[in-house]
Protein backbone atom coordinates (compact mmCIF):
# COMPACT_ATOMS: atom_id res chain seq x y z
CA UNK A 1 -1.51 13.94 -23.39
CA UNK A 2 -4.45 14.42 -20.41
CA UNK A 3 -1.53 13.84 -18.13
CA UNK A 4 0.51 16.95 -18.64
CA UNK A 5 -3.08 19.15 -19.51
CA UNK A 6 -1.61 21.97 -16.49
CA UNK A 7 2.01 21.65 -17.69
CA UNK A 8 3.40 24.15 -20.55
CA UNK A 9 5.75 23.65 -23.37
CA UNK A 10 8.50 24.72 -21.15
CA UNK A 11 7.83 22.95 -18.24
CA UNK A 12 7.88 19.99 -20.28
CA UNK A 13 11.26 20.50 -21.99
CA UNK A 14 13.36 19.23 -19.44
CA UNK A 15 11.07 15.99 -19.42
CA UNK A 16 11.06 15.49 -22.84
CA UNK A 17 14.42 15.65 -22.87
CA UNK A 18 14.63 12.29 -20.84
CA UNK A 19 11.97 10.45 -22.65
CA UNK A 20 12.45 8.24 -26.14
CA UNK A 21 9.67 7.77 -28.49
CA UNK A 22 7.70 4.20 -28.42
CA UNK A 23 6.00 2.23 -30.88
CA UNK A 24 4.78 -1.86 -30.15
CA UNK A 25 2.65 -3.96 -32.71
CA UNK A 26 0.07 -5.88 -31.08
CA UNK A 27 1.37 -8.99 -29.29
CA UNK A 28 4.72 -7.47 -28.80
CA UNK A 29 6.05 -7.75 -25.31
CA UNK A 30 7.21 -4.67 -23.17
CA UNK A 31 8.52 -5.85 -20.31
CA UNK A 32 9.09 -9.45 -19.02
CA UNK A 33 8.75 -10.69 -15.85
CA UNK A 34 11.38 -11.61 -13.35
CA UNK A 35 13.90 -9.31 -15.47
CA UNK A 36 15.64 -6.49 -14.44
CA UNK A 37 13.69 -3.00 -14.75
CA UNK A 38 15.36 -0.45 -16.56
CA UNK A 39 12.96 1.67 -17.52
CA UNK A 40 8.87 2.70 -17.22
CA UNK A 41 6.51 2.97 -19.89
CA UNK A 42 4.46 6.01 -20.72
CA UNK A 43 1.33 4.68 -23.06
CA UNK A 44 0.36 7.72 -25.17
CA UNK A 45 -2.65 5.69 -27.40
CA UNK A 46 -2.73 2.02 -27.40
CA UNK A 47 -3.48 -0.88 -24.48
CA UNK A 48 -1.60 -3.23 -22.68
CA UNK A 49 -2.18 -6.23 -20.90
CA UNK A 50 -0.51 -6.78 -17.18
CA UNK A 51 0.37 -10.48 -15.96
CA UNK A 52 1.52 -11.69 -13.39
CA UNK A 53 2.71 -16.04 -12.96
CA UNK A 54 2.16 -17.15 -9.35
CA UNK A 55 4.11 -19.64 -7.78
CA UNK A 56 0.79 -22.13 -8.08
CA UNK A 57 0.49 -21.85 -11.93
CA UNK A 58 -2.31 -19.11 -11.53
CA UNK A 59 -1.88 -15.67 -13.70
CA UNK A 60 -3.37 -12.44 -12.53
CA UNK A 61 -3.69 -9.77 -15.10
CA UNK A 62 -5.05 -6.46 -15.87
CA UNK A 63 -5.25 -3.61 -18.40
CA UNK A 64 -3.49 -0.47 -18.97
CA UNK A 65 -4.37 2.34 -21.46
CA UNK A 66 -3.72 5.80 -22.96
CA UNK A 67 -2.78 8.38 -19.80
CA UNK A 68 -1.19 5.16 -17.31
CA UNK A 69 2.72 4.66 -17.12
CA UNK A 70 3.82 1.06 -16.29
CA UNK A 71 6.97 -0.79 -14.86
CA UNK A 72 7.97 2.61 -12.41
CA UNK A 73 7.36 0.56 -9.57
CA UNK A 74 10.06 -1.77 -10.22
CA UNK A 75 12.12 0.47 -11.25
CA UNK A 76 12.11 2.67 -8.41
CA UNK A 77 12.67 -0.67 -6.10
CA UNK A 78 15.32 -1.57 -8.34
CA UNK A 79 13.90 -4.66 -8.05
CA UNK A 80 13.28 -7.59 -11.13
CA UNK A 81 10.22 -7.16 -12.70
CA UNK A 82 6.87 -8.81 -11.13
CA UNK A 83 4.66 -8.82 -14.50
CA UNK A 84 4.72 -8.96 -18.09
CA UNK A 85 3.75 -6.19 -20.01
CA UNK A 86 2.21 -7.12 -23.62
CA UNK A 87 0.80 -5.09 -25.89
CA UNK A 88 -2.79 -5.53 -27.24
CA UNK A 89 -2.93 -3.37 -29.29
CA UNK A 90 -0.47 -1.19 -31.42
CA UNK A 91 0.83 1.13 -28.56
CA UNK A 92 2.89 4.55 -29.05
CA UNK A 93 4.37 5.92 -26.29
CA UNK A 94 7.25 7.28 -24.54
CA UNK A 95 9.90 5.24 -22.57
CA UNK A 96 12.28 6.66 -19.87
CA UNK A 97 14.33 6.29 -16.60
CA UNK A 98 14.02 6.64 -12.79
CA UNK A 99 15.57 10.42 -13.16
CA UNK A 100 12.57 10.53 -15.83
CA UNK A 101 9.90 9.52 -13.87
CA UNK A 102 11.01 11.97 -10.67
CA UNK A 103 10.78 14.92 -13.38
CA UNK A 104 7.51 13.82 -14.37
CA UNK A 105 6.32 13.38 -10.94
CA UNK A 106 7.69 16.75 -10.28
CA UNK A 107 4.85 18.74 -12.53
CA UNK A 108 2.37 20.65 -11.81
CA UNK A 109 -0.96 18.37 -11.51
CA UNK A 110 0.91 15.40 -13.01
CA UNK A 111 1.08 13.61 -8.97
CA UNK A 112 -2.35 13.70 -8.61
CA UNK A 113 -3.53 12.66 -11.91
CA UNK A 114 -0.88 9.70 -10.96
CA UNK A 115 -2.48 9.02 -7.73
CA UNK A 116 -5.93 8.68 -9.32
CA UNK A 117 -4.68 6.01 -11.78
CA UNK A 118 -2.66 4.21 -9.41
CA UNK A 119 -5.94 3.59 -6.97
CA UNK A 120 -8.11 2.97 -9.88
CA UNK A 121 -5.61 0.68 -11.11
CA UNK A 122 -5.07 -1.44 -7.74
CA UNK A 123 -8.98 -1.11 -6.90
CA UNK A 124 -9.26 -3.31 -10.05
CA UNK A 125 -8.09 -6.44 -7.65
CA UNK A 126 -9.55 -5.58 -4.87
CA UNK A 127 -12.75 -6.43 -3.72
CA UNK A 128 -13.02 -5.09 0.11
CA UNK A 129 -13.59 -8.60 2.56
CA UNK A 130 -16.54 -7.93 5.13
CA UNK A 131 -15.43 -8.69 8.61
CA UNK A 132 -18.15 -8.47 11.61
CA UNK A 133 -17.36 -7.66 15.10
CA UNK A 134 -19.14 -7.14 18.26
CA UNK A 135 -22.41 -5.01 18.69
CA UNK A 136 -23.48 -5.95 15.45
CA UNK A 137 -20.48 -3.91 13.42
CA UNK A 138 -19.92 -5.05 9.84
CA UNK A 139 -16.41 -2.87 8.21
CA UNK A 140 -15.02 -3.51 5.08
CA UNK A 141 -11.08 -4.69 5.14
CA UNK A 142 -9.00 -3.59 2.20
CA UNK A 143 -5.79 -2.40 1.63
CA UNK A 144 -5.00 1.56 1.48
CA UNK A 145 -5.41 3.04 -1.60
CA UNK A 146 -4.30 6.65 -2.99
CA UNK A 147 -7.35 8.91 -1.88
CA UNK A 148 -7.42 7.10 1.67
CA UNK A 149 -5.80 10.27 3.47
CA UNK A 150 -9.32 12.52 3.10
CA UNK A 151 -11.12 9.33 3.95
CA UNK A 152 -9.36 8.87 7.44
CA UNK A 153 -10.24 12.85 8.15
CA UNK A 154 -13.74 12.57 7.49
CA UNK A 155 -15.54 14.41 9.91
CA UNK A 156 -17.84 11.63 10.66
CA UNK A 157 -15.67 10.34 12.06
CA UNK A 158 -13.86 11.24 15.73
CA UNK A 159 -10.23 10.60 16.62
CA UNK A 160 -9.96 12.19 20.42
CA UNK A 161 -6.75 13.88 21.64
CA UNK A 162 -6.00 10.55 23.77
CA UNK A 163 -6.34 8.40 21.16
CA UNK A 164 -4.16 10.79 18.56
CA UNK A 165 -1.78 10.63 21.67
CA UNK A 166 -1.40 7.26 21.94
CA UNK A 167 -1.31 6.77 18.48
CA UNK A 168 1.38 9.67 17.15
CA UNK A 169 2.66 10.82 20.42
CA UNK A 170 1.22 14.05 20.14
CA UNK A 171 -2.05 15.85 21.27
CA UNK A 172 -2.25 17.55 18.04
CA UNK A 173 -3.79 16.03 14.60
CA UNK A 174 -0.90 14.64 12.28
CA UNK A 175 0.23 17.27 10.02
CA UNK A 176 -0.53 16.96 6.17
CA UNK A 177 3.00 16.02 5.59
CA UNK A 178 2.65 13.13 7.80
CA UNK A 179 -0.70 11.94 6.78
CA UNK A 180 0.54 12.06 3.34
CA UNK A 181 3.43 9.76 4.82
CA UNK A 182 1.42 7.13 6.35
CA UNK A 183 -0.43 6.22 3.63
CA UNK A 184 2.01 6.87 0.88
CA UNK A 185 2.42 2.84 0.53
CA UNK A 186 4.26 0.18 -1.72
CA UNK A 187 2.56 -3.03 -0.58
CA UNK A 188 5.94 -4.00 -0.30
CA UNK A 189 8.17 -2.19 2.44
CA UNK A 190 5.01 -0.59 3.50
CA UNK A 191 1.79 -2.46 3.73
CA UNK A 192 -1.31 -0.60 5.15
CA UNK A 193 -4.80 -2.45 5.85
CA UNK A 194 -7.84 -0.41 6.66
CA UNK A 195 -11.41 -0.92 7.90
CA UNK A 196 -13.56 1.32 5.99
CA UNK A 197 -17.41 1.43 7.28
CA UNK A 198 -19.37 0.92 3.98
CA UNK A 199 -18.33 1.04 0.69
CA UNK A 200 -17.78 4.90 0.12
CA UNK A 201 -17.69 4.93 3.80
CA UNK A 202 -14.55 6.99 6.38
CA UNK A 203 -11.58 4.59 7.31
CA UNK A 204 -11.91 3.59 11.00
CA UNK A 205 -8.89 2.02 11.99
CA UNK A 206 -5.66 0.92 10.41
CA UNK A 207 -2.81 -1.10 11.09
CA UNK A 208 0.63 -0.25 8.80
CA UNK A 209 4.45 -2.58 8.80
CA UNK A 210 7.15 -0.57 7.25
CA UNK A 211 10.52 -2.52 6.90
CA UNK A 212 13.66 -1.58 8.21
CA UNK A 213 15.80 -0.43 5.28
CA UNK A 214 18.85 -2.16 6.42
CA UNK A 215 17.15 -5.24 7.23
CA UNK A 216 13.93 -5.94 5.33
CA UNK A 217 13.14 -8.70 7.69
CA UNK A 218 12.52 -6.49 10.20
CA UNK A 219 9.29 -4.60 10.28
CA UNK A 220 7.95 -1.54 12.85
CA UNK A 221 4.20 -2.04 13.27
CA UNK A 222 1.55 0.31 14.57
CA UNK A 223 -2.23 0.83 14.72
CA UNK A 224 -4.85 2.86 15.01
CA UNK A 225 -8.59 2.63 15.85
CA UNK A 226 -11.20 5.50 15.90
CA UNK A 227 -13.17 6.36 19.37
CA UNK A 228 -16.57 4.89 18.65
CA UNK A 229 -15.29 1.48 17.27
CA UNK A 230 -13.08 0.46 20.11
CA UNK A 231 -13.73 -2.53 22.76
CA UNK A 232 -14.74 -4.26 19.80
CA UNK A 233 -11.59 -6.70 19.29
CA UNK A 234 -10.49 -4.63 16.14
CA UNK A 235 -7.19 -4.01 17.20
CA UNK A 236 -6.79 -7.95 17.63
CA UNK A 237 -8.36 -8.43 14.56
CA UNK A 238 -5.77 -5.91 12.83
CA UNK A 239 -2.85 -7.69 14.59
CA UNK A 240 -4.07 -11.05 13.06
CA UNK A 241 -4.62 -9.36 9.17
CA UNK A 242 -1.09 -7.56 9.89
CA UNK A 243 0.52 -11.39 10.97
CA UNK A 244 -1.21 -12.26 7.22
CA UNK A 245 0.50 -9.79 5.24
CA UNK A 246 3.85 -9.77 7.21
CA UNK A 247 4.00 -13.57 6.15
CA UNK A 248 3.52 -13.38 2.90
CA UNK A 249 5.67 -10.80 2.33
CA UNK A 250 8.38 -12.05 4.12
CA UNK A 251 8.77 -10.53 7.37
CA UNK A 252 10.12 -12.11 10.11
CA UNK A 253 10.10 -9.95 13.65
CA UNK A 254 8.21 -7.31 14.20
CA UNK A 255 9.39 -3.79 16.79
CA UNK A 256 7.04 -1.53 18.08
CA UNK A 257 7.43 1.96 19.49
CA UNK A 258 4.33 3.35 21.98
CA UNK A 259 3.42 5.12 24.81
CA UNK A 260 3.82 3.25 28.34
CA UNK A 261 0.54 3.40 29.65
CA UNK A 262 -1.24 2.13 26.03
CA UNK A 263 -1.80 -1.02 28.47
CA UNK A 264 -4.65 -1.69 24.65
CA UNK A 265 -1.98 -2.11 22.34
CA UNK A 266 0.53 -3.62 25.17
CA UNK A 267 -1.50 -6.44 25.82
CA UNK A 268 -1.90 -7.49 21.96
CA UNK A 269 1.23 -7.48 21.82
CA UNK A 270 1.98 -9.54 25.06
CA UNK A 271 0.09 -12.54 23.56
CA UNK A 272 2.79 -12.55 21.28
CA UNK A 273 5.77 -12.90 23.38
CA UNK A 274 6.69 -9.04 22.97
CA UNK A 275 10.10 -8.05 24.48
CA UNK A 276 9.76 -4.38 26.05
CA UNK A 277 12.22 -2.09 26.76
CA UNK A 278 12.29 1.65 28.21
CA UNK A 279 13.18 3.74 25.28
CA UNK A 280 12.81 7.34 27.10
CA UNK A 281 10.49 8.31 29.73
CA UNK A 282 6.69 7.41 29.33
CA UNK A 283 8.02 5.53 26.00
CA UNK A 284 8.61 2.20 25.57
CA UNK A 285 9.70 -0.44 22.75
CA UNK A 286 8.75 -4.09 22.23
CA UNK A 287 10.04 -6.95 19.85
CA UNK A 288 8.66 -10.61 18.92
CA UNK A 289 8.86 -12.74 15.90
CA UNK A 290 6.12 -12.82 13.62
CA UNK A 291 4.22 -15.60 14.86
CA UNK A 292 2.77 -18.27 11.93
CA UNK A 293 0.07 -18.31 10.48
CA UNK A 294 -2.33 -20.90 11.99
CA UNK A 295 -1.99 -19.24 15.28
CA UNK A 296 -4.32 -15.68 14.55
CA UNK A 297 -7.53 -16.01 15.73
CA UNK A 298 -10.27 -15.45 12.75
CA UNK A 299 -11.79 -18.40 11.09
CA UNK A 300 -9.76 -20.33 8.18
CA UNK A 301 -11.96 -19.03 5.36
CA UNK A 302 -11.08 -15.64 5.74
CA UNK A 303 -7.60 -16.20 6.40
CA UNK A 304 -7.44 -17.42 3.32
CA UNK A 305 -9.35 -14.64 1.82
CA UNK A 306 -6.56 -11.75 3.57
CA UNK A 307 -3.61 -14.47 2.11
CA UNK A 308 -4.90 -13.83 -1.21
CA UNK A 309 -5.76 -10.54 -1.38
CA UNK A 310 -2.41 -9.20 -0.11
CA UNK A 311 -0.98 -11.47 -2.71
CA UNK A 312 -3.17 -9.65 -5.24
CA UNK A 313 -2.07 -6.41 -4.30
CA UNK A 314 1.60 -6.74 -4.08
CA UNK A 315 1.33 -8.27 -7.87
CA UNK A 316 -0.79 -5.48 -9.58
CA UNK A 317 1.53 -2.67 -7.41
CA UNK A 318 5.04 -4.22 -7.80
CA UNK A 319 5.74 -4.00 -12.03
């Protein structure tokens, strides 16, 4: 298979090992919404169809071919199922467990190859919402996608030692490690937007949630805008698409973590209600509930345009 093409025999012993052979006639179901997800699907030949049932009656669905594995999401969440898996044509294949999939994720060129698919696969519901601001500046909203990590380090574009500061605490750039971190995302416990300026353009700014692991209700929130796009009511605009998400998904209160004296970020988070506290010198923290909906600030339309998209993306990454 293309997907193990830098892997040898032996390195793929221990893998094998893990893995049972798969073979669906056309029509047949692989996995089933709402159930419980025991295992991921590795599609050796064949194609599947992924659906998803919303709430409304509506069904969002994609494709899924030779090279892709399906359902590891859910099974890594140990969460029920959020598709239906069906086969549409005769499929062969491998199937296997979590310990499975972190062996397979473990060889050499395999993550990569993964990363590609996933971002091809979620860039198939996404189509990037234009959002103008002032002096004329048109950037494209989407959620992060695998690949996103070069696009933020373009050299085009210029994140200055105060605003890295502000941002991560520290006068030096993020390391690799931590890049890879911040937009290593589920959609789920960690939801990412980003302006992008055009559509193969850098990412300007970004705003992230990641949920507190012993309550999920609870989300830290942080942002980040590049030098030449700031005073342009982005960061209020981020707040507003993070508000957005955070509903949908579920999230109730948001925390925040920043420098004193980012009086920017402060005062966003004032018109909220924040509750601040002095976590250590020059370092302070601030808590408010997740305000509703109708009170962001952007026009109805494209509220309803973020609504939907975040519920787009949370179905095609959560099976």
């Amino acid at each position: 298979m293309d997907l193990f093409t830098q892997c040898s025999p032996d390195e793929l012993v221990t893998v094998a090992a893990r893995l049972r052979p798969l073979r669906a006639e056309r029509g047949q179901v692989l996995m089933r919404q709402g159930e419980e997800a025991a295992f991921f699907v590795l599609i050796q030949s064949g194609e599947v169809e992924v659906s998803h049932s919303g709430d409304d009656g509506s069904v969002v669905w994609g494709e899924a071919s030779a090279g892709v594995i399906v359902g590891e999401i859910a099974l890594l969440r140990d969460k029920p199922r959020t598709a239906t898996v069906t086969a549409t044509a005769e499929v062969t294949g491998f199937i296997g467990d979590e310990k499975a999939f972190a062996a397979i994720v473990d060889l050499p060129g395999v993550s990569d190859r993964l990363l590609r698919t996933v971002r091809q696969r979620l860039a198939a519901f996404i189509t990037p919402i234009p959002v103008r601001f002032k002096g004329d500046t048109t950037l494209l909203l989407r959620p992060v996608l695998p690949g996103d990590t070069e696009r933020i380090s373009s050299p085009t574009v210029e994140f200055s030692s105060e605003t890295l500061y502000r941002r991560f605490m520290s006068t030096r750039a993020p390391t690799p490690s931590l890049m890879n971190y911040l937009f290593h995302v589920d959609y789920i416990d960690h939801f990412v937007w980003v302006l992008a300026d055009g559509e193969d353009g850098p990412v300007v700014a970004d705003v992230r949630f990641v949920r507190a692991v012993d309550n999920p209700g609870v989300a830290e929130i942080a942002f980040i805008v590049a030098d030449d796009y700031q005073g342009r009511g982005i960061g209020s605009f981020l707040m507003d698409a993070a508000i957005i998400a955070a509903r949908v998904g579920g999230v109730q209160r948001f925390t925040a973590r920043m420098l004193s004296e980012n009086n920017s970020m402060r005062a966003i988070f004032d018109r909220f209600g924040a509750e601040w506290e002095r976590d250590e010198p020059g370092v302070v923290t601030a808590e408010f509930d997740v305000p509703p909906i109708e009170s962001v600030r952007i026009e109805p339309e494209l509220v309803s345009e973020i609504r939907a998209m975040t519920r787009e993306v949370v179905r095609a990454s959560g099976s």
